[in-house]
Protein backbone atom coordinates (compact mmCIF):
# COMPACT_ATOMS: atom_id res chain seq x y z
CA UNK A 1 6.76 5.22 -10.70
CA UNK A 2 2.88 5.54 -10.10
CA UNK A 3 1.51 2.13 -10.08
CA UNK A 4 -2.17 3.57 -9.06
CA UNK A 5 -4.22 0.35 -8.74
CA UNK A 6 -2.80 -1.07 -11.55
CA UNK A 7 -2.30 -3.92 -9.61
CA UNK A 8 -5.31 -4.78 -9.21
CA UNK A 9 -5.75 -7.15 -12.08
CA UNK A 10 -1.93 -6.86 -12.90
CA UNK A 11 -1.32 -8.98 -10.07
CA UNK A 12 -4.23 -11.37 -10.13
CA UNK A 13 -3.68 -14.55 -8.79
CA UNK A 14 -0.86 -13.48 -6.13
CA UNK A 15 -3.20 -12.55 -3.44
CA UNK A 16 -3.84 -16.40 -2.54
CA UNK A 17 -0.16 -16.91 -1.81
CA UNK A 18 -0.80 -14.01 1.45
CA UNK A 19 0.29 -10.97 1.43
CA UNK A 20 2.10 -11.03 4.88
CA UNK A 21 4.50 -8.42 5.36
CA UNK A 22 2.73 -6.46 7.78
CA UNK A 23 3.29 -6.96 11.94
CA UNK A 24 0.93 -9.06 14.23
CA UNK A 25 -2.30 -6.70 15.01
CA UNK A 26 -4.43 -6.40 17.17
CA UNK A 27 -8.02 -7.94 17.53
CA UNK A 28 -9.55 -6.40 20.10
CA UNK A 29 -11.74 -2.88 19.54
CA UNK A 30 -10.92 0.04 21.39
CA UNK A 31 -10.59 4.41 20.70
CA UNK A 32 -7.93 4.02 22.75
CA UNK A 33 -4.47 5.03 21.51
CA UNK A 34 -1.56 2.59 21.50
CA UNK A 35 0.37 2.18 24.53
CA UNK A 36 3.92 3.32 23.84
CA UNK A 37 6.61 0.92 24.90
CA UNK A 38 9.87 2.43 25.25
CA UNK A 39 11.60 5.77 25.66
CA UNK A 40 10.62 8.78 23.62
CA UNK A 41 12.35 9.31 19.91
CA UNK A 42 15.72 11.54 20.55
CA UNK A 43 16.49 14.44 17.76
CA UNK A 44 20.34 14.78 17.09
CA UNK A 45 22.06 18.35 17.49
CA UNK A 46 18.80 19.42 19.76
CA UNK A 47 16.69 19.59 16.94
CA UNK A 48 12.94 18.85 16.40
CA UNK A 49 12.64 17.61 13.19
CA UNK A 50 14.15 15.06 10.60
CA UNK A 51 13.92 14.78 6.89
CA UNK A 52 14.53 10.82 5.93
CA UNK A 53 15.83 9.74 2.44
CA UNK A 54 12.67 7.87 1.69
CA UNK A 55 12.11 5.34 -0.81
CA UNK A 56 8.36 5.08 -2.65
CA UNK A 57 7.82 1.73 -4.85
CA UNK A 58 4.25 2.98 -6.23
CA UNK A 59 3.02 4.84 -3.79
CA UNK A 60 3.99 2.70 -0.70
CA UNK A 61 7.05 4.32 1.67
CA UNK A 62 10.10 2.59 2.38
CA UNK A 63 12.43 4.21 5.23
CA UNK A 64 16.22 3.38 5.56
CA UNK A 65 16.96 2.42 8.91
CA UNK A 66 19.83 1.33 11.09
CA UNK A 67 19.27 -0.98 14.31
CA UNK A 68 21.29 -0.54 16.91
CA UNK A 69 23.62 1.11 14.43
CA UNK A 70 23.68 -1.66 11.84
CA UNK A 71 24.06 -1.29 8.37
CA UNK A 72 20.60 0.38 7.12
CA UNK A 73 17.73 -1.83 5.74
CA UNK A 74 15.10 -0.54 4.05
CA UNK A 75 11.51 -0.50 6.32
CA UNK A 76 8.12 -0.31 4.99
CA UNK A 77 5.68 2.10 6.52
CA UNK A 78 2.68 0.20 7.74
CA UNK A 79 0.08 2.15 9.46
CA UNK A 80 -1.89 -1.01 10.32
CA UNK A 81 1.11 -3.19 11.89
CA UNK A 82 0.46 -3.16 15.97
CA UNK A 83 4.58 -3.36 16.56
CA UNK A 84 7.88 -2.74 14.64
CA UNK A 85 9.63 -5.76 12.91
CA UNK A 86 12.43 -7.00 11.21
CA UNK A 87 13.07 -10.14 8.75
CA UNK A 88 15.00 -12.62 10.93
CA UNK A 89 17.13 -13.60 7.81
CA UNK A 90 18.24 -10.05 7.81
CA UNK A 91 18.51 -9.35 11.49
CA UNK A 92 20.54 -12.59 11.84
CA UNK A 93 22.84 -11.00 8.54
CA UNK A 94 23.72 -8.39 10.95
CA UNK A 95 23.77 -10.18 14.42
CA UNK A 96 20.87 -8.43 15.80
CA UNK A 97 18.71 -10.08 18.48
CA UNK A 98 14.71 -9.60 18.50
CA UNK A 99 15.57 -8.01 22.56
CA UNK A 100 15.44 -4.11 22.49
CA UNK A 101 16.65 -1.84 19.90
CA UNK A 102 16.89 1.60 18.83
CA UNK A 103 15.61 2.66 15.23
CA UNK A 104 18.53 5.18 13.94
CA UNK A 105 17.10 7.31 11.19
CA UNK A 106 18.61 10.07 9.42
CA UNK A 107 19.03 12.88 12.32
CA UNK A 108 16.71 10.49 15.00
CA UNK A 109 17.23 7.61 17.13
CA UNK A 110 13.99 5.75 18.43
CA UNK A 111 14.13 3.61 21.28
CA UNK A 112 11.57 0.42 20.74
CA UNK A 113 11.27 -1.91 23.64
CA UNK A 114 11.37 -5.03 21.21
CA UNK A 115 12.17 -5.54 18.00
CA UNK A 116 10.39 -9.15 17.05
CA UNK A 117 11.63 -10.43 13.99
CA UNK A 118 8.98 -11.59 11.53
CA UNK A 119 9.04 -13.02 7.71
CA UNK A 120 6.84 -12.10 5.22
CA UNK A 121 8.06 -14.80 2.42
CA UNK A 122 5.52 -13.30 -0.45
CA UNK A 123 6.66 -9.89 -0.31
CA UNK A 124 9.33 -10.16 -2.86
CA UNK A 125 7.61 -11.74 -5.47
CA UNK A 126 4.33 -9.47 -5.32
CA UNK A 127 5.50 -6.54 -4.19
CA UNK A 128 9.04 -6.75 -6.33
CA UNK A 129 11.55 -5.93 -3.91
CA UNK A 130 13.37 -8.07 -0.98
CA UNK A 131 11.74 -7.48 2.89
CA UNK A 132 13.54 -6.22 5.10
CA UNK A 133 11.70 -4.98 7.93
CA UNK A 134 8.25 -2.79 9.07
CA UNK A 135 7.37 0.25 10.84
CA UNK A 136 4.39 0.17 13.22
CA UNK A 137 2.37 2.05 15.53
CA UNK A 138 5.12 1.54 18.12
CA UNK A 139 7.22 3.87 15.60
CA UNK A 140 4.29 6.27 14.64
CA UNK A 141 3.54 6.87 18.40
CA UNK A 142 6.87 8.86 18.93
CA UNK A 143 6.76 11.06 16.23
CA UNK A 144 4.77 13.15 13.56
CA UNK A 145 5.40 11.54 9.87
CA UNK A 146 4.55 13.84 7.21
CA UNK A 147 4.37 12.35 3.88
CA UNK A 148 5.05 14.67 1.05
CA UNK A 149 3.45 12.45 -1.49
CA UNK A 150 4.06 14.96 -4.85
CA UNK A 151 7.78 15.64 -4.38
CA UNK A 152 8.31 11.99 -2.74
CA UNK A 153 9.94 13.36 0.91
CA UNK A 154 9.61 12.34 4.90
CA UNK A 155 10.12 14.23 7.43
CA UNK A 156 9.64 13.46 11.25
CA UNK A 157 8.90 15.91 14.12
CA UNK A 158 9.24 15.71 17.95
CA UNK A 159 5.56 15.54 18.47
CA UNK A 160 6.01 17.88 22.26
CA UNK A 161 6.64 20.97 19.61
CA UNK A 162 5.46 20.48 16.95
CA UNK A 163 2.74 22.83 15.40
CA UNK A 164 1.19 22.81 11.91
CA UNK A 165 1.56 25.72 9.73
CA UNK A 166 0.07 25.08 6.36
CA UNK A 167 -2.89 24.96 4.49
CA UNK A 168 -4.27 21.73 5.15
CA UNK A 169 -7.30 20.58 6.87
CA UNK A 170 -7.15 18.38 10.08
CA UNK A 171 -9.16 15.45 10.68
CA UNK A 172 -9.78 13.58 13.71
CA UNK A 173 -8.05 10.63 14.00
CA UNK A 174 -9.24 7.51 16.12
CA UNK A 175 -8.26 3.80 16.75
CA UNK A 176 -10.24 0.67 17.19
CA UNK A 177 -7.81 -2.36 17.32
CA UNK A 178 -5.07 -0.58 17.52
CA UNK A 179 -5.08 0.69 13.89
CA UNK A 180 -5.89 4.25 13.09
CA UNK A 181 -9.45 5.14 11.71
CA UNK A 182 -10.53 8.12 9.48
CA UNK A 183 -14.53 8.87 9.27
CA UNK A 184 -15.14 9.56 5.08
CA UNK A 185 -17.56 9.71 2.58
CA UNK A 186 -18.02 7.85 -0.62
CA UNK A 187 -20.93 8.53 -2.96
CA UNK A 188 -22.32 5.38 -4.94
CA UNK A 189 -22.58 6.02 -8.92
CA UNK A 190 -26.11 7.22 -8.31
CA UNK A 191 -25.27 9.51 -6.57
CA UNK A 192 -26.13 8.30 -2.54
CA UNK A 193 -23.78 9.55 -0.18
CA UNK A 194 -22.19 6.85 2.24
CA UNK A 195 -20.16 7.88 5.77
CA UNK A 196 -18.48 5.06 7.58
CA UNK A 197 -15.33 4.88 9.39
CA UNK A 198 -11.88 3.72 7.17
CA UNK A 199 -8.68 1.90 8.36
CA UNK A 200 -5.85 4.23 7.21
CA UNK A 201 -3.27 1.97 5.44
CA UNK A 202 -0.36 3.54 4.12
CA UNK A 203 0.91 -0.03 3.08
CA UNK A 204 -1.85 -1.09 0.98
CA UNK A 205 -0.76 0.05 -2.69
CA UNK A 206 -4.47 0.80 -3.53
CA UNK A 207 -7.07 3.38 -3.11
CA UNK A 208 -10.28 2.65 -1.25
CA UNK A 209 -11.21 -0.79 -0.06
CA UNK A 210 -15.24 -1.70 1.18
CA UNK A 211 -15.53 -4.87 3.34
CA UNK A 212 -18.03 -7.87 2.24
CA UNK A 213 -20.25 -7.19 5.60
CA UNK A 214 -20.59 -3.71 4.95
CA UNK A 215 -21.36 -4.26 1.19
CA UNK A 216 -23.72 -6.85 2.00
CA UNK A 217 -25.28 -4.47 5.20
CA UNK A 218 -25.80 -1.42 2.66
CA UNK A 219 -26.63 -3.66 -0.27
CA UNK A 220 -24.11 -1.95 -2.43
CA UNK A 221 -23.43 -5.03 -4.49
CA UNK A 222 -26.81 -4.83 -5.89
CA UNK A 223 -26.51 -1.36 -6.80
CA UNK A 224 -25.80 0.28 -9.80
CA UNK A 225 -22.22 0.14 -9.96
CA UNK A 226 -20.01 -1.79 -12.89
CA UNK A 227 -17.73 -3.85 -11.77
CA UNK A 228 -15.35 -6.46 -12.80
CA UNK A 229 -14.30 -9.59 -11.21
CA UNK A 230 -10.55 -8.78 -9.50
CA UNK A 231 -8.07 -9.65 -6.63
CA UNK A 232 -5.32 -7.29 -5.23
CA UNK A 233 -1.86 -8.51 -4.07
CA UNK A 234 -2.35 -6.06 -0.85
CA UNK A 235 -5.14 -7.77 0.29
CA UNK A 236 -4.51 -11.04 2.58
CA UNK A 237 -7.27 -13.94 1.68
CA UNK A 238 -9.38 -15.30 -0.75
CA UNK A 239 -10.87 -14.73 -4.23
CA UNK A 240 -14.24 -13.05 -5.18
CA UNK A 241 -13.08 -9.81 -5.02
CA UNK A 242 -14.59 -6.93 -7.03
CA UNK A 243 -13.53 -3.65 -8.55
CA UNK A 244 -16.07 -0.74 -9.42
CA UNK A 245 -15.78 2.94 -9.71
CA UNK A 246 -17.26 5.25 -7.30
CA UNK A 247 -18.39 8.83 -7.97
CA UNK A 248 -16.02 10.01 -5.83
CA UNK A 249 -14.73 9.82 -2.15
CA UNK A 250 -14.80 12.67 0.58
CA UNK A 251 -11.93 13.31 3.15
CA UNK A 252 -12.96 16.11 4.98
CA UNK A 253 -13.94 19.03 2.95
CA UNK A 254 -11.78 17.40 -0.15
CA UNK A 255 -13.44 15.55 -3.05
CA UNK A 256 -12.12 13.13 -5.18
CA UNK A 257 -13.98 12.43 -8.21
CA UNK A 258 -14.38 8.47 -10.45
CA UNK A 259 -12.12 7.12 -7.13
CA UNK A 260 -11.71 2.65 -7.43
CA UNK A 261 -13.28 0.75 -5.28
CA UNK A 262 -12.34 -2.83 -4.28
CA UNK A 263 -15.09 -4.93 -3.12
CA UNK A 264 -13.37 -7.42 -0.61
CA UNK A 265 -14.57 -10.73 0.33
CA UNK A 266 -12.04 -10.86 3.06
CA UNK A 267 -11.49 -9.32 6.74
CA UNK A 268 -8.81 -6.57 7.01
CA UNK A 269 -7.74 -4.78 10.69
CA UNK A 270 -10.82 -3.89 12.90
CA UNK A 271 -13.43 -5.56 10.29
CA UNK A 272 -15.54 -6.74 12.98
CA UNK A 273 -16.25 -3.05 13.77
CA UNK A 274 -19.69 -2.45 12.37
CA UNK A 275 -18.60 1.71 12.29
CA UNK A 276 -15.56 1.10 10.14
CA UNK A 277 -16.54 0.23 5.87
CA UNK A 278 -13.34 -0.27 4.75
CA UNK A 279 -9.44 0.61 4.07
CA UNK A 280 -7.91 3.90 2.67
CA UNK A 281 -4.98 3.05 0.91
CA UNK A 282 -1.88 4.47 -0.29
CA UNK A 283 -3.15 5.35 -3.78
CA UNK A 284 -5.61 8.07 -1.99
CA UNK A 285 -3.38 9.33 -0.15
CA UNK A 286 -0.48 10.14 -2.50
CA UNK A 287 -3.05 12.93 -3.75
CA UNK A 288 -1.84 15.35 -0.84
CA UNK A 289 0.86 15.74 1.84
CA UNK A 290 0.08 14.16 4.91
CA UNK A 291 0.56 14.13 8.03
CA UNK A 292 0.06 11.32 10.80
CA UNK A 293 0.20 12.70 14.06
CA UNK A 294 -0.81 9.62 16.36
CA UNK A 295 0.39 11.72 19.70
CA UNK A 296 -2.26 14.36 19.12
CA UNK A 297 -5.06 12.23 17.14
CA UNK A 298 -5.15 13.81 14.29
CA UNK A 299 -4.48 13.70 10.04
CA UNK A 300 -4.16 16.89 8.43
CA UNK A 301 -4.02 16.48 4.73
CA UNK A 302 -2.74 19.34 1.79
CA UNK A 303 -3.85 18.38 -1.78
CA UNK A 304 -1.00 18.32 -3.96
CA UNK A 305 -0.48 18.03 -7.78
CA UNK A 306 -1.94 14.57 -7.95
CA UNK A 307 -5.13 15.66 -6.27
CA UNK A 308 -7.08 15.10 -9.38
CA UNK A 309 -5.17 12.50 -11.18
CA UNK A 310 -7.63 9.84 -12.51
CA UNK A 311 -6.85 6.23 -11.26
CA UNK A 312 -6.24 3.62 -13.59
CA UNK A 313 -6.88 0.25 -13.50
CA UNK A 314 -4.81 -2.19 -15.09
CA UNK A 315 -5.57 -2.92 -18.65
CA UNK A 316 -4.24 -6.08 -19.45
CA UNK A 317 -5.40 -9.14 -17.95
CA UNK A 318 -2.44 -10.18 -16.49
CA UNK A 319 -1.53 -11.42 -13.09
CA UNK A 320 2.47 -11.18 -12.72
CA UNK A 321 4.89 -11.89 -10.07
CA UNK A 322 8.75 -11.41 -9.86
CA UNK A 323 11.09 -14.21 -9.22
CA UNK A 324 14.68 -15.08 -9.15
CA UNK A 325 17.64 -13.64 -6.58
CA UNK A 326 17.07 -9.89 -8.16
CA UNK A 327 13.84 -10.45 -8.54
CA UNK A 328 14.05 -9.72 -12.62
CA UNK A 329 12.33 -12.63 -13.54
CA UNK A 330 8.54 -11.83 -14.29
CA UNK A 331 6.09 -14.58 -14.49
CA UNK A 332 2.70 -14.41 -15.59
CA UNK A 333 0.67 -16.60 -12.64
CA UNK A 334 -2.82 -16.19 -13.93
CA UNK A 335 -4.82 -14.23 -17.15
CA UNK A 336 -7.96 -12.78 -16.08
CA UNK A 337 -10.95 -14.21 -19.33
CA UNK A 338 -12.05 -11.73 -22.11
CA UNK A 339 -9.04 -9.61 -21.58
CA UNK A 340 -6.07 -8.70 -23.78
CA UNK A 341 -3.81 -10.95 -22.25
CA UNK A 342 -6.51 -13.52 -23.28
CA UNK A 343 -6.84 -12.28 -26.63
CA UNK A 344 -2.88 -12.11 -27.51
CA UNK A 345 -3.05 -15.96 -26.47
CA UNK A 346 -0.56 -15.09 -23.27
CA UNK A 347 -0.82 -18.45 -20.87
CA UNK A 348 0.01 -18.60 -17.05
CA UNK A 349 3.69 -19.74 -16.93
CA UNK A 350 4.92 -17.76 -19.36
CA UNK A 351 8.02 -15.10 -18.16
CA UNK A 352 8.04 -11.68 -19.97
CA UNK A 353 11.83 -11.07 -21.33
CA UNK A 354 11.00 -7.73 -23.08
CA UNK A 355 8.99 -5.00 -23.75
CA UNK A 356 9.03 -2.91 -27.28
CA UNK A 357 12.89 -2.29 -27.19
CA UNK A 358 13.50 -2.84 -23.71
CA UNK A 359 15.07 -5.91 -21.62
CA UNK A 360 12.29 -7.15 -18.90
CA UNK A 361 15.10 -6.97 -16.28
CA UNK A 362 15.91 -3.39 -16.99
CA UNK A 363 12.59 -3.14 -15.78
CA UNK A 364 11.00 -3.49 -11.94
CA UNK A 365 7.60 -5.16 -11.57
CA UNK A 366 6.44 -1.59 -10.55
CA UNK A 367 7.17 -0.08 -13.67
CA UNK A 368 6.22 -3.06 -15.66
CA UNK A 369 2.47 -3.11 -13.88
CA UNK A 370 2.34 0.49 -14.50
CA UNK A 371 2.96 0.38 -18.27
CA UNK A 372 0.02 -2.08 -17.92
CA UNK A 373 -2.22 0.50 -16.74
CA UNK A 374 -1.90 3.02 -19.71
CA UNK A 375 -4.69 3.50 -21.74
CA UNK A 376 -4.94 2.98 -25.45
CA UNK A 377 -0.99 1.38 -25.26
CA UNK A 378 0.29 -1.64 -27.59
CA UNK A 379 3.39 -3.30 -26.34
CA UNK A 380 5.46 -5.81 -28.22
CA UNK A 381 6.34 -8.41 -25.57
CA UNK A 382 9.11 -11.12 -25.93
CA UNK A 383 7.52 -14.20 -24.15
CA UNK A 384 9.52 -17.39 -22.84
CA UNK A 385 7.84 -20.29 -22.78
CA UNK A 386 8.79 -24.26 -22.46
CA UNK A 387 12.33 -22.79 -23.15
CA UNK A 388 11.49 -21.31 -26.64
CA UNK A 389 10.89 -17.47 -27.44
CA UNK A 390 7.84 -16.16 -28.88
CA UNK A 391 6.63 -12.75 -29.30
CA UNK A 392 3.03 -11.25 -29.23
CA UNK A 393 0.97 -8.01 -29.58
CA UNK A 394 -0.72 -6.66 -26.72
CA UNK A 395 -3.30 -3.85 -26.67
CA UNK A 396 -4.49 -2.51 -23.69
CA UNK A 397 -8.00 -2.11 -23.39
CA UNK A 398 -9.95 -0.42 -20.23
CA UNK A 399 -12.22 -2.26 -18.46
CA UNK A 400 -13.67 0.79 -15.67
């Protein structure tokens, strides 16, 4: 299930609805590291380490987690929320109170001083499965995460022992706002080399992100770089964003070549910063193993077998959301002009009931954005619209 950025375009129009599923953040700049509210994270049996049952839809992590010994919900990991939350519709489900809590994980209990509950009503439909809660720095400060991106695997550490012992490269890792920052290097399709600071988002299901000011600052959107007209459901705000192709993007002594770039005309965390370019998101990071170790500053990151993986941007033009109680209904919301959505005469409105041979609602919107991302591929799609069934021919055609 590798969406990439195939979202991008797949998911056009449902950026203006707000993507809000991450926790209140701070606004204020500092390289200060969180405070840590609460007691420290307590390892069952005596042991130092954990290894969760994750769940990845694309490339974003989803943790199962009991509070206060409830039934387990599934959290997403957000690097940029300030504090730990839960849905209120769920917490009230299982009688849970926004007062403190403690975060059982598979073979770790975590202590949080609060647990505010917080909705994020546009999750579902953009991101294809039900919220239920989010991890934030208040979680990350009491352990080491290391995300095995290639074999799909967490596993947490008691940050007083732990020690790295593989081949990866550590990188310093500051905050400003209370969100971690990464400095990197991106090199413009001419070849100039750019170094800025980067938010590190593991919640944003793309791959590199460049605010407006610093575009504007470095005049990069009057450079030589092709780019299409785009929006991403990951990104809170308006439209007018763009997506290009860079030559590739540096993280330490690792290159990655033909990397997307999304050209944002709105603020993410610790924007104001004029140090900080940008966001790295999930779908540059699922190229190695990684480690967050908050406690001692640092990212240390191990390519994997994705490490030179091309990303794909999607190829057809359409901008889909799911609906309904399972979330199996999939509605186109907006086609993008001159695409092959466009072409195959596909209208906003329409729902997508099949796919060659296969029922939409076998499907998730994950796996249906992905297909949408392949290049070359022509899908017979079963269309309902104004109650009647239609079907239609579409090609996919690459625009990057």
């Amino acid at each position: 299930m590798r969406r990439c950025v195939s979202a991008v375009l797949a998911a056009l129009a449902c950026i203006c609805l707000g993507f809000l599923h991450g926790s209140s953040r701070a606004q204020t700049s500092s390289t200060q590291t969180p405070a840590v509210s609460g007691a420290a994270a307590q390892f069952n049996f005596a042991g130092n380490a954990a290894e969760i049952p994750a769940d990845f839809l694309g490339n974003v992590v989803f943790l199962p987690v009991s509070v206060n010994q409830s039934r387990p919900c599934y959290f997403v990991l957000d690097s940029t929320a300030s504090v730990s939350s839960m849905d209120p519709h769920r917490a009230a489900e299982l009688g849970l109170t926004a007062s403190g809590a403690v975060l059982n994980l598979t073979g770790v209990d975590i202590p949080l001083a609060t647990l505010p509950q917080q909705e994020s009503p546009h999750f579902g439909s953009q991101i294809g499965r039900v919220y239920e809660g989010t991890l934030g720095n208040d979680f990350l400060q009491r352990v080491v995460v290391e995300i095995d991106y290639g074999r799909l695997t967490v596993r947490l550490y008691d940050p007083g022992v732990y020690k790295y012992s593989g081949t990866g490269k550590s990188l310093p890792l500051t905050f400003a706002g209370g969100v971690p920052i990464l400095q990197a290097e991106f090199t413009e399709p001419r070849g100039k080399v750019l170094g800025a600071g980067f938010v590190v988002n593991t919640a944003l299901d793309a791959s590199t992100v460049i605010s407006n000011r610093y575009a504007e600052s470095h005049h990069l959107l009057r450079s030589h770089w092709k780019m299409i007209p785009t929006l991403d459901p990951d990104l809170d705000g308006a439209p007018g964003a763009l997506l290009g192709r860079s030559k590739g993007f540096a993280l330490g002594p690792y290159f990655v070549e033909d990397t997307l770039v999304i050209f944002s005309k709105t603020d993410f965390p610790a924007a104001a910063d004029p140090r900080i370019a940008g966001e790295i998101g999930a779908d540059m990071l699922r190229r190695f193993t990684v480690v967050l170790d908050y406690p001692h500053h640092r990212m240390i990151f191990q390519p994997n077998s994705h490490f030179t993986n091309e990303e794909e941007e999607d190829k057809s033009g359409i901008a889909l959301i799911a609906k309904g109680t399972a979330l199996k209904t999939f509605e186109i919301v907006e086609v993008e002009p001159n695409t092959p959505a466009a072409a195959a005469g596909l209208e906003k409105g329409d729902i997508i009931a099949g796919i060659d041979d296969d029922a939409a609602a076998d499907l998730t919107l994950s796996e249906i954005r992905d297909l949408f991302s392949q290049i070359g591929h022509k899908y017979k799609l079963l269309i309902e619209r104004n109650g009647q069934n239609k079907q239609v021919q579409l090609e996919m055609h690459r625009f990057l």
